[in-house]
N, C-alpha and C. Protein backbone atom coordinates (compact mmCIF):
# COMPACT_ATOMS: atom_id res chain seq x y z
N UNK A 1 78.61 85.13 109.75
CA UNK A 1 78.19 84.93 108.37
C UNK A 1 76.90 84.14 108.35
N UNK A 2 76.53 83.21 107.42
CA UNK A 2 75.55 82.50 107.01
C UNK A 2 76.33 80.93 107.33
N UNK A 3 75.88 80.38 108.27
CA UNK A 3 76.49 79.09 108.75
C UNK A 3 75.74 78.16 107.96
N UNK A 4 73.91 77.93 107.31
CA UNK A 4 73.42 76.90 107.02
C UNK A 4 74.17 76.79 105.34
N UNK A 5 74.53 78.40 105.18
CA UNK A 5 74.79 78.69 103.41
C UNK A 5 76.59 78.13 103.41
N UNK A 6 77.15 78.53 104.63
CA UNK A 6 78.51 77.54 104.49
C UNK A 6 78.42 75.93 104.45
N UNK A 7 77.49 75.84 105.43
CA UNK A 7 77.41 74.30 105.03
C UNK A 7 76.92 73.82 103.98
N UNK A 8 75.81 73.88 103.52
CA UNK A 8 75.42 73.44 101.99
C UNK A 8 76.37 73.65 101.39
N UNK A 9 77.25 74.53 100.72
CA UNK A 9 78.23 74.87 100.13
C UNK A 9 79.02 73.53 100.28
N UNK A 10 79.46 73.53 102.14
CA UNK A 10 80.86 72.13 101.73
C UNK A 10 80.11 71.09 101.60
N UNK A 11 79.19 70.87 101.77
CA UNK A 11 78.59 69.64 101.48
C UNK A 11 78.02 69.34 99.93
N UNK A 12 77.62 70.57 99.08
CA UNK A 12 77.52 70.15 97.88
C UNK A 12 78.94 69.80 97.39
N UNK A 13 79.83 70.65 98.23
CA UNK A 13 81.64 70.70 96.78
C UNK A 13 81.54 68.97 97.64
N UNK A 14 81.45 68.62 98.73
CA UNK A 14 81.82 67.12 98.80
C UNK A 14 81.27 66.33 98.08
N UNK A 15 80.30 66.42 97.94
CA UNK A 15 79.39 65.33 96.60
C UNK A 15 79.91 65.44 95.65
N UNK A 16 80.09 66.91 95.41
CA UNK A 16 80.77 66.69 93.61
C UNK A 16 81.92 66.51 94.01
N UNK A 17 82.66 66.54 94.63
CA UNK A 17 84.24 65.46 94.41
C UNK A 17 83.86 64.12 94.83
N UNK A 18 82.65 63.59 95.29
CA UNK A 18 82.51 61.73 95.42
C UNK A 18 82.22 61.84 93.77
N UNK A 19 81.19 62.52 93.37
CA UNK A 19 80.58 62.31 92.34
C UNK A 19 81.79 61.72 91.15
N UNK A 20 82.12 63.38 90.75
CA UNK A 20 83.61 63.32 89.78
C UNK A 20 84.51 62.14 90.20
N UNK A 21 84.74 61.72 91.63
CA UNK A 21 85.95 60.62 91.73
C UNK A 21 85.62 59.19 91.33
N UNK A 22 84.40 59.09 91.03
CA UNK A 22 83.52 58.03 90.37
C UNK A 22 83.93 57.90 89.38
N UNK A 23 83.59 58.89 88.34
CA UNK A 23 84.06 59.30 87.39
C UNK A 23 85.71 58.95 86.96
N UNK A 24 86.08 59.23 87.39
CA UNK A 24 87.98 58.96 87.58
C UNK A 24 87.91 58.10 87.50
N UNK A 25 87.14 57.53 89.07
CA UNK A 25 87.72 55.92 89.17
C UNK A 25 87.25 55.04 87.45
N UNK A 26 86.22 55.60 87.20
CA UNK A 26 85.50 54.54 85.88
C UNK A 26 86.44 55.16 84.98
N UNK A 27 87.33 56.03 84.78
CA UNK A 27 88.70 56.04 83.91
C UNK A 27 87.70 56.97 82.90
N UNK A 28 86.62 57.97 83.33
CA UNK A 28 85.86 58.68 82.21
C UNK A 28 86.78 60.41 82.64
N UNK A 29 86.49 60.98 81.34
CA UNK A 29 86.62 62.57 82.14
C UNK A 29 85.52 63.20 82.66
N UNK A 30 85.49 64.43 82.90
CA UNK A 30 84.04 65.37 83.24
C UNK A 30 83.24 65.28 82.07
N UNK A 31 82.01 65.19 82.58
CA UNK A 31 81.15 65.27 81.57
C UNK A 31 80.17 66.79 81.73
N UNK A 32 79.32 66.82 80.97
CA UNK A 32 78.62 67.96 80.91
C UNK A 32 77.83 67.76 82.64
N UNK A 33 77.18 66.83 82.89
CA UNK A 33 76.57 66.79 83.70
C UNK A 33 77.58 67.55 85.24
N UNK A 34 78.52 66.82 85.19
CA UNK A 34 79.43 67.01 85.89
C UNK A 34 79.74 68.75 86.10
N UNK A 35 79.84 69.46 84.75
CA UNK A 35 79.93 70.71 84.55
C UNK A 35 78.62 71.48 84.92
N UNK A 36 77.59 70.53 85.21
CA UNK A 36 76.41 71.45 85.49
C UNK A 36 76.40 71.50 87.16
N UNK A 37 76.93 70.15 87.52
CA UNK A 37 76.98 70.24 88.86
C UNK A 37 78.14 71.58 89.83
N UNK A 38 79.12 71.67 89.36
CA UNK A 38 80.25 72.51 89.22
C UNK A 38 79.47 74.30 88.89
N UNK A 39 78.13 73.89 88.10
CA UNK A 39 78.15 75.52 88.05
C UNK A 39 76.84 75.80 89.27
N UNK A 40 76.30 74.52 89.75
CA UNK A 40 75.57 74.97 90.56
C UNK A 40 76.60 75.39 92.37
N UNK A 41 77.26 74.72 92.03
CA UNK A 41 77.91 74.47 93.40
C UNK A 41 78.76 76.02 93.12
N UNK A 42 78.97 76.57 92.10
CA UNK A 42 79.67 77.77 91.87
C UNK A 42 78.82 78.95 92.17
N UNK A 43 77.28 78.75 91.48
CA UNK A 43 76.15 79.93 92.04
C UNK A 43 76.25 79.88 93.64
N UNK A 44 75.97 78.94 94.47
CA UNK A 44 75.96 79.06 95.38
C UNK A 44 77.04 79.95 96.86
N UNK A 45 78.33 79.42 95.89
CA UNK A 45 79.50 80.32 96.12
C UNK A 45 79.30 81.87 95.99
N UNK A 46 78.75 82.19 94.89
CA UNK A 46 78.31 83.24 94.19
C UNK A 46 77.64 84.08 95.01
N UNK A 47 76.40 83.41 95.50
CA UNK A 47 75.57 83.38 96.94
C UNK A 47 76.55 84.04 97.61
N UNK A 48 77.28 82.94 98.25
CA UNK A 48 77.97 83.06 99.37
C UNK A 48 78.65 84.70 99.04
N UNK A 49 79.20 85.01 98.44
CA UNK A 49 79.85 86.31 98.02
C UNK A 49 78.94 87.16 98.16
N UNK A 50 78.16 87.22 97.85
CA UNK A 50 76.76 88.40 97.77
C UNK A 50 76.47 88.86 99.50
N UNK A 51 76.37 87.20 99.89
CA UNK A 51 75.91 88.14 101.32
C UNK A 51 77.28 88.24 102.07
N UNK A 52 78.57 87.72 102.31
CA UNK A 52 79.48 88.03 102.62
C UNK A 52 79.53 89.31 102.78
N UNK A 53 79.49 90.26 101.59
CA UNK A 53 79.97 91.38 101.44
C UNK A 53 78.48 92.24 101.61
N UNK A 54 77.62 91.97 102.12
CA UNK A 54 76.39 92.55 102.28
C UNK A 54 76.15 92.62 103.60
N UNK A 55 76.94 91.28 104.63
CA UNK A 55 77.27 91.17 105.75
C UNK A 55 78.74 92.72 106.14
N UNK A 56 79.72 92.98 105.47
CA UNK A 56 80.50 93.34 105.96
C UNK A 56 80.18 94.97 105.76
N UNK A 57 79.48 95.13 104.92
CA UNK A 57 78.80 96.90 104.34
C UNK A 57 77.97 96.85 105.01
N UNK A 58 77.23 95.91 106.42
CA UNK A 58 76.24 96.21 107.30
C UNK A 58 77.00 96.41 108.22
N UNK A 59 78.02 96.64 108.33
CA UNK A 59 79.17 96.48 109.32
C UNK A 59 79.48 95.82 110.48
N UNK A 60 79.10 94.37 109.91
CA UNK A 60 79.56 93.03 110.31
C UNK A 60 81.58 93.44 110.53
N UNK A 61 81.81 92.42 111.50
CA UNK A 61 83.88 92.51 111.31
C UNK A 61 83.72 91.11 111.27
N UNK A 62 84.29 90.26 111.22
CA UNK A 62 85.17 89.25 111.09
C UNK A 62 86.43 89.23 112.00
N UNK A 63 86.34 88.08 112.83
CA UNK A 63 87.06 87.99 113.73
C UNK A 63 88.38 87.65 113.14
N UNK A 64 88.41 87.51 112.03
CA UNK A 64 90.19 87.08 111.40
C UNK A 64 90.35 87.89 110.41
N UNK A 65 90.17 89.33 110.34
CA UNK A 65 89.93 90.44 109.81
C UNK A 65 89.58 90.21 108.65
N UNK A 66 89.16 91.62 107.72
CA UNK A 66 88.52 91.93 106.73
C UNK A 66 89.16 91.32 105.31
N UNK A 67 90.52 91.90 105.08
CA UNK A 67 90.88 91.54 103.84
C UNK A 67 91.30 89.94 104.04
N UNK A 68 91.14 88.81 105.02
CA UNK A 68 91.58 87.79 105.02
C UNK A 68 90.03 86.88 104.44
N UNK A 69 88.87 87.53 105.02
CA UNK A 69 87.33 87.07 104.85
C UNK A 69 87.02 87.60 103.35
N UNK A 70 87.83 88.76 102.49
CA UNK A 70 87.31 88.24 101.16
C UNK A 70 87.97 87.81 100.71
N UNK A 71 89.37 87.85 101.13
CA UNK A 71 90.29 86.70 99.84
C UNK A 71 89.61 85.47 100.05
N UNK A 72 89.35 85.03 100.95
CA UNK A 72 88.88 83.57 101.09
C UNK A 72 87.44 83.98 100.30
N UNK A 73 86.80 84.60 100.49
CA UNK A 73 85.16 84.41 99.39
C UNK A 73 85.41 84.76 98.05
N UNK A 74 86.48 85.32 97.59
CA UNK A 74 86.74 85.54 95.68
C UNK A 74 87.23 83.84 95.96
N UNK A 75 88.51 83.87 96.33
CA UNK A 75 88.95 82.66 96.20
C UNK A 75 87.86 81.10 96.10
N UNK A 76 86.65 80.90 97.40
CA UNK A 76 85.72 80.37 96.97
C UNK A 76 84.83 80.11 95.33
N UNK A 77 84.99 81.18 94.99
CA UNK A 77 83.96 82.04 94.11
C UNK A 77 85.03 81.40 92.43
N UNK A 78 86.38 81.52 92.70
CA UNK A 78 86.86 80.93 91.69
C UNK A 78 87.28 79.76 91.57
N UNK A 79 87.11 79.08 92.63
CA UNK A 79 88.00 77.55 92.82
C UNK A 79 87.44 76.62 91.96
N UNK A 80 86.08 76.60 91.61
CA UNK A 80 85.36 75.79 90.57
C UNK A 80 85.72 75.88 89.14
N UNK A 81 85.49 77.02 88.71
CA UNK A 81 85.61 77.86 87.82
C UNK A 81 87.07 77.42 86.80
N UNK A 82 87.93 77.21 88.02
CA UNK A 82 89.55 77.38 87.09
C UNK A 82 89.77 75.99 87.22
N UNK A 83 89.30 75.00 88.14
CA UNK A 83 89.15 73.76 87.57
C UNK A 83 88.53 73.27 86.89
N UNK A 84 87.28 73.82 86.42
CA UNK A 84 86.41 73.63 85.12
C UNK A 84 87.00 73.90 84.31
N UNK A 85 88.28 74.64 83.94
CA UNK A 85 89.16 75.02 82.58
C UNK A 85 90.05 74.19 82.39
N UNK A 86 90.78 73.27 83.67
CA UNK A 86 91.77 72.69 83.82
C UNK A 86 90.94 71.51 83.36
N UNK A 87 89.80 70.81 83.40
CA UNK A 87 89.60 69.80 83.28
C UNK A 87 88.62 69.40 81.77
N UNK A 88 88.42 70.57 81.53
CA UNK A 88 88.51 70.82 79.84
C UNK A 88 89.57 70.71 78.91
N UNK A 89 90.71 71.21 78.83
CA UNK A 89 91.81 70.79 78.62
C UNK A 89 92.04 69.29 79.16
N UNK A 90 91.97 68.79 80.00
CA UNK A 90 92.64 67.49 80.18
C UNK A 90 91.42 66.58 80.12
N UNK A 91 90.74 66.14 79.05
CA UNK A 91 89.44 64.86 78.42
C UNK A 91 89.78 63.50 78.95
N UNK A 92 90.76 63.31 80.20
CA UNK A 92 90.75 61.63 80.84
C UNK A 92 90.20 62.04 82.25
N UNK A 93 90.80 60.74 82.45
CA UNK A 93 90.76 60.87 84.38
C UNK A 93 90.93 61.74 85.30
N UNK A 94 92.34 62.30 84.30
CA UNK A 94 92.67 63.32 84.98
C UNK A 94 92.02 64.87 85.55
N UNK A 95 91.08 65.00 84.15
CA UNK A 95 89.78 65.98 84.18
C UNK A 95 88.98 66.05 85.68
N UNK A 96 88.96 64.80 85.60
CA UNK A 96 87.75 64.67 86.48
C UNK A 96 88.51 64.62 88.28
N UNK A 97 89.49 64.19 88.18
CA UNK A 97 90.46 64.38 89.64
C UNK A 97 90.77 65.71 89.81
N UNK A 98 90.75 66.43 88.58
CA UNK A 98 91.39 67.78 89.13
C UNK A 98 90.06 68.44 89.74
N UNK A 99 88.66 68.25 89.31
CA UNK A 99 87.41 68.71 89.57
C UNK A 99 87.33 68.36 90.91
N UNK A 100 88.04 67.36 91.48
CA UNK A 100 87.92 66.78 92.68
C UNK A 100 88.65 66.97 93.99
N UNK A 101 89.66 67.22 93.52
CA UNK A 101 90.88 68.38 94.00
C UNK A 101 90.51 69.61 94.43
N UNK A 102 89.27 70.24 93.18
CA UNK A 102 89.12 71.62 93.59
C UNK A 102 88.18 71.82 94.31
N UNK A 103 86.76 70.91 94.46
CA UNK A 103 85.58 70.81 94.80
C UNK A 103 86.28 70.35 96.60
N UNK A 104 87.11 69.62 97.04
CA UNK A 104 87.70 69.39 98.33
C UNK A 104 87.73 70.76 98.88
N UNK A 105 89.10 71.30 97.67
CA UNK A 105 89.69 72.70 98.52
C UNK A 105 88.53 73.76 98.68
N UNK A 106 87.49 73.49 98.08
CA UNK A 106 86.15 74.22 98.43
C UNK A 106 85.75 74.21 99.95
N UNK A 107 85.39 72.64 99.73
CA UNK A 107 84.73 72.52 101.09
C UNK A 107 86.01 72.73 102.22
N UNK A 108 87.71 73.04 101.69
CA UNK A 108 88.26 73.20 103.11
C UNK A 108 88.31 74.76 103.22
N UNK A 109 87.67 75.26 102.26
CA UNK A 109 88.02 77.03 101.92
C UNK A 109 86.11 77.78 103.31
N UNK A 110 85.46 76.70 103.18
CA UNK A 110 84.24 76.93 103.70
C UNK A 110 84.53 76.43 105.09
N UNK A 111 85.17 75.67 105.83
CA UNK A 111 85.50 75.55 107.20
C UNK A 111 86.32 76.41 107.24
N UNK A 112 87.27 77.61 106.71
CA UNK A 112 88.01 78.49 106.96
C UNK A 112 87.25 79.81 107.06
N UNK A 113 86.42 80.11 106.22
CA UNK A 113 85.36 81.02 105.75
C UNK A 113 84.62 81.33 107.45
N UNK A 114 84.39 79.78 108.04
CA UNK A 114 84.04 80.12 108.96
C UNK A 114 84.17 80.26 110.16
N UNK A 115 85.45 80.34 110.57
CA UNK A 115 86.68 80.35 111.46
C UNK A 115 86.94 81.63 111.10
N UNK A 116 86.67 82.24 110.13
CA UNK A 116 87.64 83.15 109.81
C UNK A 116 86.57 84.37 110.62
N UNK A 117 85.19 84.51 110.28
CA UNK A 117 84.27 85.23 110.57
C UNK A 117 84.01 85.28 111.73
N UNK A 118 84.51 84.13 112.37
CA UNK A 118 84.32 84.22 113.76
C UNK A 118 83.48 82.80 114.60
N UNK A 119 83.18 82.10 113.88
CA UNK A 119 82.15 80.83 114.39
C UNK A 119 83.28 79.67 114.57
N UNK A 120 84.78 79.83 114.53
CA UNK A 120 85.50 78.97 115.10
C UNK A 120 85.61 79.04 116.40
N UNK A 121 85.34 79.64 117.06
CA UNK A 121 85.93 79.53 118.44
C UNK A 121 87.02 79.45 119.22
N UNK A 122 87.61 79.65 118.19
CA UNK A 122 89.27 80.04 118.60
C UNK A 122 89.29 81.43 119.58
């Protein structure tokens, strides 16, 4: 796959869960800003999907086969997304932990992403 585009990826979702857990901790919910950060870190996912599947129609394989390498890139692709709904509905702390929750399982969905393609070394 794209190893520099997996990493930026977990490394932005890690900022925005320090960011948001700030947030928590100061007992605020998500704020807009917060939601802007969430949609950039989501384009990028977005990214990530584009060439994923631009990689696999060049007929790239994936060493942890095919249908396991896009569930994991939709799944990427929505993990922001449905905690941005969850944390709209919930206007405390809690908003902002669940953003933080999901922005983690990002960055652990992007060390799988790339294990999965084959750059684990397993």
């Amino acid at each position: 796959m794209l190893t520099p585009l997996t990493v930026a990826i977990a490394v932005a979702a890690l900022l925005l869960a320090a960011w948001c857990g700030f947030a928590a901790y100061r007992d605020q919910p998500a704020k807009d800003w917060h939601f802007l950060g969430m949609a950039v870190v989501s384009l990028l996912a977005l990214v990530q999907l584009v060439v994923g599947v631009v990689r696999l129609a060049g007929g790239g394989e994936p060493a942890g086969g095919t249908a396991v390498f896009v569930v994991y890139l939709v799944s990427a692709v929505c993990c922001l997304p449905v905690v941005g709904v969850i944390s709209l509905s919930e206007r405390n702390r809690w908003g902002s932990l669940s953003v933080v929750a999901g922005a983690v399982v990002l960055a652990a969905l992007q060390a799988r992403l790339h294990e999965v393609w084959g750059g684990g070394g397993a």
